[in-house]
C-alpha atoms as a PDB file:
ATOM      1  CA  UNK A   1     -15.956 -33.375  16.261  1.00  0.00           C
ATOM      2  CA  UNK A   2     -15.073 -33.530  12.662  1.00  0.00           C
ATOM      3  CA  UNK A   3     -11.625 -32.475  11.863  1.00  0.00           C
ATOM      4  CA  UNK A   4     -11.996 -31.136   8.108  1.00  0.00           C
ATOM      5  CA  UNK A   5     -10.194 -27.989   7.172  1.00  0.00           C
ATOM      6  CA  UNK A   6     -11.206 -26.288   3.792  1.00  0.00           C
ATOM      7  CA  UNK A   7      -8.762 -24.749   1.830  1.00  0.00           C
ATOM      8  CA  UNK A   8      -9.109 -22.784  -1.532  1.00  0.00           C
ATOM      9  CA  UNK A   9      -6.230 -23.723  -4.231  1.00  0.00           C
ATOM     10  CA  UNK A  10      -6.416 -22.220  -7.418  1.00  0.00           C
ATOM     11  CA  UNK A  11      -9.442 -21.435  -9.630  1.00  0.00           C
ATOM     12  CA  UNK A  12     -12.393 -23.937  -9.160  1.00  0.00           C
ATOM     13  CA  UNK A  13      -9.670 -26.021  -6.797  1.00  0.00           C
ATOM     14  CA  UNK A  14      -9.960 -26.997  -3.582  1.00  0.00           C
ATOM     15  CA  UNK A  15      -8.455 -28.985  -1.020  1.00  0.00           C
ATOM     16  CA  UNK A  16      -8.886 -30.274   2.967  1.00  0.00           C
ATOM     17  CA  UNK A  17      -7.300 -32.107   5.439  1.00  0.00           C
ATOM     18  CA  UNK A  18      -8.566 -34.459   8.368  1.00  0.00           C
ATOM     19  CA  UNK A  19      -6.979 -35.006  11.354  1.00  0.00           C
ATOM     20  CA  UNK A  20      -8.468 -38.771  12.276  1.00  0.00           C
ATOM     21  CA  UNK A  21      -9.085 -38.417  16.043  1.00  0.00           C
ATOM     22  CA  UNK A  22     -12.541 -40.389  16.077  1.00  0.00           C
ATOM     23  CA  UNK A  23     -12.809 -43.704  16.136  1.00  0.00           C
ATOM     24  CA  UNK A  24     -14.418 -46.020  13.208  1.00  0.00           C
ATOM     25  CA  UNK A  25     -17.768 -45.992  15.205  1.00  0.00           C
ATOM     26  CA  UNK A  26     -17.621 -41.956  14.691  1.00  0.00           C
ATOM     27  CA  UNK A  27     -16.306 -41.798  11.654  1.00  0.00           C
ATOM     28  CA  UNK A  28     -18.669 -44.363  10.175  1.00  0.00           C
ATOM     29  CA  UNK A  29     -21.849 -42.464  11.677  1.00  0.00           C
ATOM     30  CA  UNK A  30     -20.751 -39.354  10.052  1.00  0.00           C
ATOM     31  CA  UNK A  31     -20.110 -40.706   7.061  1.00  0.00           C
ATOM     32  CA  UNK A  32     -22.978 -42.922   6.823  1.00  0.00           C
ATOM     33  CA  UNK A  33     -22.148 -44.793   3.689  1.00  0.00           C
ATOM     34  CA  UNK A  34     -24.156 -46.549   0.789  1.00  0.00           C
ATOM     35  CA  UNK A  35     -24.666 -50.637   0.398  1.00  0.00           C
ATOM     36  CA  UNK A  36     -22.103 -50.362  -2.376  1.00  0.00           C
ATOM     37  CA  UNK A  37     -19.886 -48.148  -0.346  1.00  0.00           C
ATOM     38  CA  UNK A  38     -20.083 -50.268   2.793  1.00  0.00           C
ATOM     39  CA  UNK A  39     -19.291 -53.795   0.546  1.00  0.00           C
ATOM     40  CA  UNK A  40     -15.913 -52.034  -0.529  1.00  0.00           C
ATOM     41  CA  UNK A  41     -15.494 -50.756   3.544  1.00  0.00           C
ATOM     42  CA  UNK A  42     -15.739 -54.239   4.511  1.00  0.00           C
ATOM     43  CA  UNK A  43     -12.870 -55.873   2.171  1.00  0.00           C
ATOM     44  CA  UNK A  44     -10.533 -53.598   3.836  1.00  0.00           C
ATOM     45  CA  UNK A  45      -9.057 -55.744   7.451  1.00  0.00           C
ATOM     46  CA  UNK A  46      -6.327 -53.673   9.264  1.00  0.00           C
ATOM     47  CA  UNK A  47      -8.211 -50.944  11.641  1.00  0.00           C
ATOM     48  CA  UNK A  48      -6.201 -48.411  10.756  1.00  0.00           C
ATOM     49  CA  UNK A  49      -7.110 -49.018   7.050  1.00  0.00           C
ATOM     50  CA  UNK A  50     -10.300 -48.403   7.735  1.00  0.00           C
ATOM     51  CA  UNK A  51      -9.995 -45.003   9.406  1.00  0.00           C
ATOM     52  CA  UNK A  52      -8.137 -44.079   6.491  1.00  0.00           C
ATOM     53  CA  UNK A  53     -10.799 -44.953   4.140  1.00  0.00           C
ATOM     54  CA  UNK A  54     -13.620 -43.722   5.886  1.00  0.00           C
ATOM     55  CA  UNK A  55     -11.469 -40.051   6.275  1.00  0.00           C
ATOM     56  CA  UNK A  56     -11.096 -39.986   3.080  1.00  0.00           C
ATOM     57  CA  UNK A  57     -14.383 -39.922   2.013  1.00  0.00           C
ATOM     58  CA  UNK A  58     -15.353 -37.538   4.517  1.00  0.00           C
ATOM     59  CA  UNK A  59     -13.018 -35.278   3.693  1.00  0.00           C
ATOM     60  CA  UNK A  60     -14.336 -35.471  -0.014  1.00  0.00           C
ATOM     61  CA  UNK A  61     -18.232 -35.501   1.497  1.00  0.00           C
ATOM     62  CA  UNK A  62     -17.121 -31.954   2.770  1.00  0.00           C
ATOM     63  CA  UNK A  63     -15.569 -30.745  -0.208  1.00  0.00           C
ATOM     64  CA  UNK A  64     -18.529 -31.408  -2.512  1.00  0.00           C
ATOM     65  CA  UNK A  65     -21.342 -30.123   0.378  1.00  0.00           C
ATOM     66  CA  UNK A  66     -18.958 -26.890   0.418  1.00  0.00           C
ATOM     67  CA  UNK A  67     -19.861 -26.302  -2.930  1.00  0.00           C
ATOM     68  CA  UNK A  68     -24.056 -26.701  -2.315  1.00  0.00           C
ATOM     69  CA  UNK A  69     -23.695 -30.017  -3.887  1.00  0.00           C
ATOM     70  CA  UNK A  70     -24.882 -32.987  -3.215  1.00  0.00           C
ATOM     71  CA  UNK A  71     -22.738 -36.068  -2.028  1.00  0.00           C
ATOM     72  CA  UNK A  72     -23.900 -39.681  -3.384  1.00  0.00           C
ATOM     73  CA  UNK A  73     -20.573 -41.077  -2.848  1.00  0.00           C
ATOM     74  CA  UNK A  74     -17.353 -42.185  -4.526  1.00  0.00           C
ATOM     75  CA  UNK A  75     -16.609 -45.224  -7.052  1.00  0.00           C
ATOM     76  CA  UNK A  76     -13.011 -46.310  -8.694  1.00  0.00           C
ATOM     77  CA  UNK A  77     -12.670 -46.910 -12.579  1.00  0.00           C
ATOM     78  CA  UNK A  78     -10.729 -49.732 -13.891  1.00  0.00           C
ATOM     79  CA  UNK A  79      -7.438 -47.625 -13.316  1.00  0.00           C
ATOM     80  CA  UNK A  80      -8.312 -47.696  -9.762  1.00  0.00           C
ATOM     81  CA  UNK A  81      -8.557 -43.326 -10.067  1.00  0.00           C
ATOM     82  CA  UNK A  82     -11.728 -42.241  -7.694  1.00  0.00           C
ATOM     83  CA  UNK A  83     -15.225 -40.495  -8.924  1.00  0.00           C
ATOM     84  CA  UNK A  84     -17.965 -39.011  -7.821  1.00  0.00           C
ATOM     85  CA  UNK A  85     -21.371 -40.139  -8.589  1.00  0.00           C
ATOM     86  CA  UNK A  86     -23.777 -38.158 -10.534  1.00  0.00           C
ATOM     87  CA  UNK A  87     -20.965 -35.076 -10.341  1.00  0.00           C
ATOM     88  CA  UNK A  88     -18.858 -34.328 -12.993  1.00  0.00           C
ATOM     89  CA  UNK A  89     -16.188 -32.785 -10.393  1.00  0.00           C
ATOM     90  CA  UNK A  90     -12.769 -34.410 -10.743  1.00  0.00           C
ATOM     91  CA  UNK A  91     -11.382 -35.720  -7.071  1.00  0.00           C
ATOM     92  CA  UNK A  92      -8.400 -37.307  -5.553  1.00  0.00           C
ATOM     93  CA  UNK A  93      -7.492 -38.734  -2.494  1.00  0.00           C
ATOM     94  CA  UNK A  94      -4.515 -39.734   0.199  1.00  0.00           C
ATOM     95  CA  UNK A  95      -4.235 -40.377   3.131  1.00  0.00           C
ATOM     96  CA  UNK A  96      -0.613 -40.560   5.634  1.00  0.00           C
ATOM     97  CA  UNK A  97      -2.112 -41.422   9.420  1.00  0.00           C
ATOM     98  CA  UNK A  98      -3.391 -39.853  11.144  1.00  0.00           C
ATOM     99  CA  UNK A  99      -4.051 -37.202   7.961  1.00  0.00           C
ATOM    100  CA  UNK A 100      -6.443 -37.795   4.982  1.00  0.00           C
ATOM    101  CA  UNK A 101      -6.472 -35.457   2.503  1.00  0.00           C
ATOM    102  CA  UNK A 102      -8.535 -34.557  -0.774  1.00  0.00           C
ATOM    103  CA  UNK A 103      -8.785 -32.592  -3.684  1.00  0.00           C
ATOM    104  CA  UNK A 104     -11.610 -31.252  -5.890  1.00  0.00           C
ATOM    105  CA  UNK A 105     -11.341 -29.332  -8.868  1.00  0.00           C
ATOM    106  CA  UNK A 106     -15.159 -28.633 -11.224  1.00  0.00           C
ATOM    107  CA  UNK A 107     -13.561 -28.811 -14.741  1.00  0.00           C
ATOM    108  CA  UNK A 108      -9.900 -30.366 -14.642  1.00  0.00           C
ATOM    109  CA  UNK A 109      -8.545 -33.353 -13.390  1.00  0.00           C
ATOM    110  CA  UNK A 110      -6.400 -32.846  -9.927  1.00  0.00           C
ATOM    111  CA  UNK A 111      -3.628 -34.691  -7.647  1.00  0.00           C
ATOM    112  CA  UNK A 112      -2.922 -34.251  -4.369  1.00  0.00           C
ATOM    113  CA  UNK A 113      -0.512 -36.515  -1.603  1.00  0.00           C
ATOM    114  CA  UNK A 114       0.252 -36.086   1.611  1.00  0.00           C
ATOM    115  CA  UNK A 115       3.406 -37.579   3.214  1.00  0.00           C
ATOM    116  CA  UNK A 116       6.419 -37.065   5.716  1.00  0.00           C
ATOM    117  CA  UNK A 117       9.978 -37.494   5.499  1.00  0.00           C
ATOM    118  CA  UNK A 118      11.386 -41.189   5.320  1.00  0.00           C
ATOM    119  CA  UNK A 119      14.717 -42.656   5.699  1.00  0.00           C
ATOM    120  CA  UNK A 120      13.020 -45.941   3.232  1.00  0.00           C
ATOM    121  CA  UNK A 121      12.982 -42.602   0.584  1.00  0.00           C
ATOM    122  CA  UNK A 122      16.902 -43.492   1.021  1.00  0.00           C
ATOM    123  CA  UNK A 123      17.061 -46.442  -0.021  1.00  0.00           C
ATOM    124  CA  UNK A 124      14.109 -46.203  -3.310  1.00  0.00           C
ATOM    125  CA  UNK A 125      15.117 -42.730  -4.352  1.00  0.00           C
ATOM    126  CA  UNK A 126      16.542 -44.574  -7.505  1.00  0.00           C
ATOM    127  CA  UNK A 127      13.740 -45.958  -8.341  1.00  0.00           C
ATOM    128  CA  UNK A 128      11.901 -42.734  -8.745  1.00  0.00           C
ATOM    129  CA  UNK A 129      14.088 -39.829  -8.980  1.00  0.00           C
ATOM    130  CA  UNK A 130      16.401 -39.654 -12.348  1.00  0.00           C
ATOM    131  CA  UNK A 131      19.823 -38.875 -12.124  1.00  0.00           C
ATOM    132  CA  UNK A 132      19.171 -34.747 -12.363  1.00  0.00           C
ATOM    133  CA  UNK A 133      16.462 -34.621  -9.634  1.00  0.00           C
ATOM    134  CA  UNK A 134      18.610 -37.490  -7.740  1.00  0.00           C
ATOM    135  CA  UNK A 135      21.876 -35.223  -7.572  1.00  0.00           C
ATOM    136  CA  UNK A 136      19.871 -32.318  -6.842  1.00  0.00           C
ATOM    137  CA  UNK A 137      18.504 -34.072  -3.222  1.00  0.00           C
ATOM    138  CA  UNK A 138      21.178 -36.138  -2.569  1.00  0.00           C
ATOM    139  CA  UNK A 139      20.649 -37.304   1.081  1.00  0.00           C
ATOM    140  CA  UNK A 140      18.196 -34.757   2.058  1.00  0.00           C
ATOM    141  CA  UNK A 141      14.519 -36.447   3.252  1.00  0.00           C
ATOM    142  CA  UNK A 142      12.675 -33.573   3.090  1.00  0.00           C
ATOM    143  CA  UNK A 143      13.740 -32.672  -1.001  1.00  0.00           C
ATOM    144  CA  UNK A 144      13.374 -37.063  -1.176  1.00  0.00           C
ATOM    145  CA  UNK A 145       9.778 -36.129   0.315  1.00  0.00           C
ATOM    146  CA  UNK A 146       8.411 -33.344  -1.720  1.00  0.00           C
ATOM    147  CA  UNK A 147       9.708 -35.025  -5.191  1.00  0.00           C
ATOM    148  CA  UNK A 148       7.904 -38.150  -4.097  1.00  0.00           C
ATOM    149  CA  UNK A 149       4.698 -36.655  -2.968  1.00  0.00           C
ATOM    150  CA  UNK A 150       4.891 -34.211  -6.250  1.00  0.00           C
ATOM    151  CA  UNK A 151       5.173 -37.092  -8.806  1.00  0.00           C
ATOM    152  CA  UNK A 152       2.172 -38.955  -6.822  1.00  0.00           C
ATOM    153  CA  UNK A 153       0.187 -35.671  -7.566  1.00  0.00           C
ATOM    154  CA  UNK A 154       1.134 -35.604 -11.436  1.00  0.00           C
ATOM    155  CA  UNK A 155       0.461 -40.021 -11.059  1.00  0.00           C
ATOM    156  CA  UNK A 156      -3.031 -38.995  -9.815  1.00  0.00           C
ATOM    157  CA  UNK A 157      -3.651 -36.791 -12.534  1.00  0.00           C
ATOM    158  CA  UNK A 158      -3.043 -38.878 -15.474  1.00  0.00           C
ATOM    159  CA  UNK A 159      -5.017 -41.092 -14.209  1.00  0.00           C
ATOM    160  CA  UNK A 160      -3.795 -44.364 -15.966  1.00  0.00           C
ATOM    161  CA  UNK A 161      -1.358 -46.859 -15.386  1.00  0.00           C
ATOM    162  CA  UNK A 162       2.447 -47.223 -17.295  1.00  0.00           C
ATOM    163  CA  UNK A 163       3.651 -43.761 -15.858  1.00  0.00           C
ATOM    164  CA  UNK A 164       7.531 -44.458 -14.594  1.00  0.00           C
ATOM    165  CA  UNK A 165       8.188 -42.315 -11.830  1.00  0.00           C
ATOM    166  CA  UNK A 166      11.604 -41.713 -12.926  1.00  0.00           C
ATOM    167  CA  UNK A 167      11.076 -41.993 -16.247  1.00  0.00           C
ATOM    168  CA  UNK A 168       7.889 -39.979 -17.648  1.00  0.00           C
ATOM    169  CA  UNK A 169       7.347 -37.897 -14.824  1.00  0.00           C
ATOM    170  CA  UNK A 170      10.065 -34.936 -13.637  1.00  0.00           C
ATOM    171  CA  UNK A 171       9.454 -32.254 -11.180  1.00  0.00           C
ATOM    172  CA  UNK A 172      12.100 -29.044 -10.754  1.00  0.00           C
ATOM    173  CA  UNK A 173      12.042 -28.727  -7.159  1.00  0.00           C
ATOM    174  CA  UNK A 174      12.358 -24.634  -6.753  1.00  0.00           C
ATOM    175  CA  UNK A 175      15.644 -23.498  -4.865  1.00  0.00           C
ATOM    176  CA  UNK A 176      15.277 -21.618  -1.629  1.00  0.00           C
ATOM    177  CA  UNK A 177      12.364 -23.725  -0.264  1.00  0.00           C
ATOM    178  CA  UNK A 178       9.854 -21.790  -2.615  1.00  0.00           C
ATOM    179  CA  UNK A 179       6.006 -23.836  -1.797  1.00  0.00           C
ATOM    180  CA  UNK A 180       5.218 -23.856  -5.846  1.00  0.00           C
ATOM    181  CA  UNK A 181       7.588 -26.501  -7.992  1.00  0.00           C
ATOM    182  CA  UNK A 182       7.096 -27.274 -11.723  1.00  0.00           C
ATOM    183  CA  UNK A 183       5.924 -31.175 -12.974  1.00  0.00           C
ATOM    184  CA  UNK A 184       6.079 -32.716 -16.316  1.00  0.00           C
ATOM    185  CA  UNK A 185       4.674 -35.752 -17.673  1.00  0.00           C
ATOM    186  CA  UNK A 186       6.195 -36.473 -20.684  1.00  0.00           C
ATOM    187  CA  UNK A 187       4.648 -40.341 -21.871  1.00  0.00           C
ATOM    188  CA  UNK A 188       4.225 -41.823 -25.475  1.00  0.00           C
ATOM    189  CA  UNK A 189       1.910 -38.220 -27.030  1.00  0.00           C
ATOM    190  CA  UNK A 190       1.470 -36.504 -23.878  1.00  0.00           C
ATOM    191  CA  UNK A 191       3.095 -33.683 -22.827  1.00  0.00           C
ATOM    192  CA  UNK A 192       1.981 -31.453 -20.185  1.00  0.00           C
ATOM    193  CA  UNK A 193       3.377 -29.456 -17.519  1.00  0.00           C
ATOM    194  CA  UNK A 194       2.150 -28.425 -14.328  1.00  0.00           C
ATOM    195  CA  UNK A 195       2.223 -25.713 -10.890  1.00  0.00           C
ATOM    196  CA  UNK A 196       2.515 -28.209  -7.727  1.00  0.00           C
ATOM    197  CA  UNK A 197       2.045 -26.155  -4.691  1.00  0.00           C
ATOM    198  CA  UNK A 198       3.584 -27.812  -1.596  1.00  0.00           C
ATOM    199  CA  UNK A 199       1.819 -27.092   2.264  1.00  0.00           C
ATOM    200  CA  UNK A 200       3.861 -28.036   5.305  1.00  0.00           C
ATOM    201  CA  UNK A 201       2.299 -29.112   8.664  1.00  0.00           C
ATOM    202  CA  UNK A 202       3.096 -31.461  11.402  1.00  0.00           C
ATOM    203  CA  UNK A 203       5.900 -32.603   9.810  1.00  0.00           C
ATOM    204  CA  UNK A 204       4.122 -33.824   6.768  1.00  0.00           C
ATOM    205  CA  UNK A 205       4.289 -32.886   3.309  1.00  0.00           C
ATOM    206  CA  UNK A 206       0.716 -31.537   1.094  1.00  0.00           C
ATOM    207  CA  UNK A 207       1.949 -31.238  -2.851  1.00  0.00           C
ATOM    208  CA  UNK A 208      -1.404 -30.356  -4.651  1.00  0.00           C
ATOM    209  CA  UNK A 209      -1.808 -29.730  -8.587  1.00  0.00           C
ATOM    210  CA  UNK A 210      -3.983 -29.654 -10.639  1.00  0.00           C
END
């Protein structure tokens, strides 16, 4: 049985999560995807690839029928950010096995990532954090978790390619393990700020935004 869990965000935002328990036979009957859909389905090679893939679109299939629309399907512009066909609802999509999660939001764009505490966040955190966010959590995977899946949500929102993690995107993490955290993007003439709600399950991470 399909594993989708609805969830209402903020204003016309909304979010699920699927649990990938079916196999790509199941999956692939329940999404039952276009000839342009199934071309891209096919490039993809590692199994579990797949299963992401095809989750991901379910999840967003869901979404959009949960709002009495109908679904035609999802294409990539040349930024590689995800659309829906003949909608003009913004989406995103991720996906941390055996989760795939999306977003939809009817007039603004929206992030979301899903992830789960990672000693490799050890070793990168320099890469992504700068120096404030870095001291702030120091050798702790699950702060090294939420600022990474946080500044993938404000990545996904932009839209566009360029953004430095650690250096046009910074999130202020909110002391005493509050779920809502503040993100910037701060690039060239934009400057925007942003709520990122955080959801814990299964030892995984949700940061949504939007």
């Amino acid at each position: 049985m399909p594993q989708c869990k609805i969830e209402s965000h903020t204003g016309d935002t909304s979010w699920a999560v699927w649990r990938v328990d079916e196999n790509l036979e199941e999956l692939w009957k329940l999404l039952n995807p276009s000839a342009e859909a199934q071309f891209e389905y096919h490039l993809i090679h590692h199994p579990q690839k797949k299963l992401e893939w095809l989750a991901s679109r379910l999840v967003i299939k869901n979404l959009v029928e949960h709002t009495g629309a109908l679904y035609q399907g999802i294409y990539k512009d040349a930024f590689g950010k995800p659309h829906l066909y003949q909608l003009p609802f913004h989406i995103s999509i991720a996906h941390c096995f055996p989760y795939a999660v999306g977003a939809l939001n009817k007039t603004h764009p929206v992030g979301i990532d899903v992830e789960r505490p990672r000693k490799k966040l050890l070793r990168i955190k320099n890469r992504f954090l700068n120096s404030t966010e870095a001291a702030y959590a120091g050798d702790s995977l699950e702060l090294l978790c939420k600022y990474w899946a946080a500044k993938e949500v404000l990545y996904k929102i932009y839209g566009r390619k360029k953004l430095i993690f650690r250096d046009h995107i910074q999130v202020q993490l909110q002391p005493n393990g509050s779920d809502i955290s503040k993100g910037y993007i701060n690039f060239e003439q934009i400057k925007k700020s942003y709520n990122i709600r955080f959801h814990r399950f299964e030892q995984h991470y949700l940061a949504i935004g939007a």
